[in-house]
Protein backbone atom coordinates (compact mmCIF):
# COMPACT_ATOMS: atom_id res chain seq x y z
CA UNK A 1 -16.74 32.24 -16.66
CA UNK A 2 -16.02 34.99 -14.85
CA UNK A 3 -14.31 35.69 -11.22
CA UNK A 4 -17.40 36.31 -9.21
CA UNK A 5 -18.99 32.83 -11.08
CA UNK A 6 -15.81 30.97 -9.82
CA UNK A 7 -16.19 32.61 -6.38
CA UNK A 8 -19.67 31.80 -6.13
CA UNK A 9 -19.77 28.47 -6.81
CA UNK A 10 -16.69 27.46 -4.27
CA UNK A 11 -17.68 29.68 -1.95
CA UNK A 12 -21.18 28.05 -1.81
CA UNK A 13 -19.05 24.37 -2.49
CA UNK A 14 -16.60 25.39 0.27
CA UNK A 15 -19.63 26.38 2.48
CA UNK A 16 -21.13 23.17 2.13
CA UNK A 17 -18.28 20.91 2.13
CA UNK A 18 -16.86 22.07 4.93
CA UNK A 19 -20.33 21.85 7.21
CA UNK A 20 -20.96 18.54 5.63
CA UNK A 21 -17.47 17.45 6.90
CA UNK A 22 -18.57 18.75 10.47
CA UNK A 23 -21.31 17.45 11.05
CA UNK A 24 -21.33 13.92 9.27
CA UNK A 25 -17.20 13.25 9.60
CA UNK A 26 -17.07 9.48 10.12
CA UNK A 27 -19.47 9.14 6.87
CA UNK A 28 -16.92 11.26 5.07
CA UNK A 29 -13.78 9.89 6.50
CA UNK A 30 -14.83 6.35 5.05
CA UNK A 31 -15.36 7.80 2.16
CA UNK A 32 -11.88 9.59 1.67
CA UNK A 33 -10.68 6.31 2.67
CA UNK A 34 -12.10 4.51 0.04
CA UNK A 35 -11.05 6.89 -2.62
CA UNK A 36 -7.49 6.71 -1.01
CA UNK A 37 -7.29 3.28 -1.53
CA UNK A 38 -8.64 3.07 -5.37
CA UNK A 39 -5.21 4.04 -7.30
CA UNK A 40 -6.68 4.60 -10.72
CA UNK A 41 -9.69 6.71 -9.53
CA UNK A 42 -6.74 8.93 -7.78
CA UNK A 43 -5.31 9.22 -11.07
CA UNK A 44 -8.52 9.93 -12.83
CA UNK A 45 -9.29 12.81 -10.43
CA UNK A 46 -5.67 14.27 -10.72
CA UNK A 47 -6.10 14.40 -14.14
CA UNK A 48 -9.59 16.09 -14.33
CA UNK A 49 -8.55 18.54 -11.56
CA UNK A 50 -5.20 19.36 -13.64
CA UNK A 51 -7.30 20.50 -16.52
CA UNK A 52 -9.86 22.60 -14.27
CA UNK A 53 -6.17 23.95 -12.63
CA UNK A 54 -5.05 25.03 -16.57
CA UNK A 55 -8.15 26.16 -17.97
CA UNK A 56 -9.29 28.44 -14.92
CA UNK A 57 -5.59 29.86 -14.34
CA UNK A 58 -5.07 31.07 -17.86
CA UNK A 59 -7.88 33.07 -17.35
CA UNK A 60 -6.97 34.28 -13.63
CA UNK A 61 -3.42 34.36 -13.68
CA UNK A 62 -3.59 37.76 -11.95
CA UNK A 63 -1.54 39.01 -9.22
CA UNK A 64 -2.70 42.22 -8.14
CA UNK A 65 -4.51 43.01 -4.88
CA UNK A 66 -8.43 41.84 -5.86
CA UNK A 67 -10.61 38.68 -5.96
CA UNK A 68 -8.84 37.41 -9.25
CA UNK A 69 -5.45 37.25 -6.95
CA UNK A 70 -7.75 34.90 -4.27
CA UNK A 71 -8.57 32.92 -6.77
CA UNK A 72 -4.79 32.69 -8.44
CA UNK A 73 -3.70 31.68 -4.96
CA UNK A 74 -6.02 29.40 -4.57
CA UNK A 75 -5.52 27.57 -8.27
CA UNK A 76 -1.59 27.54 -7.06
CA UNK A 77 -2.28 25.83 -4.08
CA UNK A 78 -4.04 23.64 -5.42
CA UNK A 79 -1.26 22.15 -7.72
CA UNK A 80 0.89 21.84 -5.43
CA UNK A 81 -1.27 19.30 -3.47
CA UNK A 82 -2.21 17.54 -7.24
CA UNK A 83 1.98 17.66 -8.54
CA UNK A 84 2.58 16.38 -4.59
CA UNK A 85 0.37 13.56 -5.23
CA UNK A 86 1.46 13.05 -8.76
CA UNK A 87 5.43 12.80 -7.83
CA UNK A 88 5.03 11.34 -4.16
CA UNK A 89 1.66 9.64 -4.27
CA UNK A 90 2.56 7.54 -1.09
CA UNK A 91 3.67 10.43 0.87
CA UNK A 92 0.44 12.17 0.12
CA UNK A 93 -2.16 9.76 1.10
CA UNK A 94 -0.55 9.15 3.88
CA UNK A 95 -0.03 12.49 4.99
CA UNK A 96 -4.15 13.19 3.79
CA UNK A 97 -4.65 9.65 6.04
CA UNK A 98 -3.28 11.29 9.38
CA UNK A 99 -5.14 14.15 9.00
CA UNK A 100 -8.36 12.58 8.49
CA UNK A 101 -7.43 10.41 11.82
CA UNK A 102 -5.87 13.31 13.68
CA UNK A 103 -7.87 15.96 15.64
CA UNK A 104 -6.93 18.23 13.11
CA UNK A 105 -9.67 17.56 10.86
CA UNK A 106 -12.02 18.95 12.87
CA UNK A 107 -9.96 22.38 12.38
CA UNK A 108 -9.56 21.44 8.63
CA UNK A 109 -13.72 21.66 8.05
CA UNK A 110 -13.89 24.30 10.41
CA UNK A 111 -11.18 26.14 7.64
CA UNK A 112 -12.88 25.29 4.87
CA UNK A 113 -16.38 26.20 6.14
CA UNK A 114 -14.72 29.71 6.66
CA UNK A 115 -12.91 29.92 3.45
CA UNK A 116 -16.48 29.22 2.00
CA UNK A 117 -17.76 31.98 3.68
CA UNK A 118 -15.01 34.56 2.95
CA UNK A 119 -15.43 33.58 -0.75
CA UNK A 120 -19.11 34.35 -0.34
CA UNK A 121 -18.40 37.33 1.45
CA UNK A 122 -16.32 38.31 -1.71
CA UNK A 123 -19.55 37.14 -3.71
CA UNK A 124 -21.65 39.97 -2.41
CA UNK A 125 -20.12 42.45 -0.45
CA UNK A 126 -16.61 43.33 -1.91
């Protein structure tokens, strides 16, 4: 897999998400609730997402001004949130729990739907 696969499919994933979160948020607030409250399937997913985190950053482990570093940023992000939730799971969920209640989810989907379509923008144009 190469950088502009990984772009495309979260920026189209990002895109989506992000909309979806918009426009249906109390469906998807219920449903972040429910996984916040199931400890194993927490676990499961932090697991599963740790081994997308390895595999995709030994490939894209690159720090130099391109789509590869967006990416890199992106992956390293991302483990913070998963070792966050690993070491301090309580602090996480409820930190994830007031921003799903707080206006700032709104702002959150509105975020992600842009991310989604800067990573498509990097997708076709750059």
């Amino acid at each position: 897999m190469n950088s502009n696969e990984i772009i495309q499919l979260f920026g189209l994933l990002y895109l989506i998400f992000g909309l979806s979160l918009l426009f249906n948020k109390h469906y998807y607030k219920d449903i972040i609730f429910d996984y916040m409250e199931s400890k194993g399937l927490v676990l499961l997913s932090w697991i599963i997402a740790f081994i997308f985190w390895f595999v995709i950053l030994l490939h894209f482990n690159v720090w130099t001004v391109s789509k590869d570093w967006f990416i890199t940023l992106l992956w390293w992000i991302w483990l913070i949130k998963w070792v966050s939730l690993l070491l301090f799971p309580k602090f996480t969920i409820k930190s994830t729990i007031h921003v799903i209640n707080s206006k700032d989810f709104d702002l959150f989907s509105f975020i992600l739907s842009i991310l989604g379509l800067y990573l498509i923008y990097l997708w076709y144009l750059a």
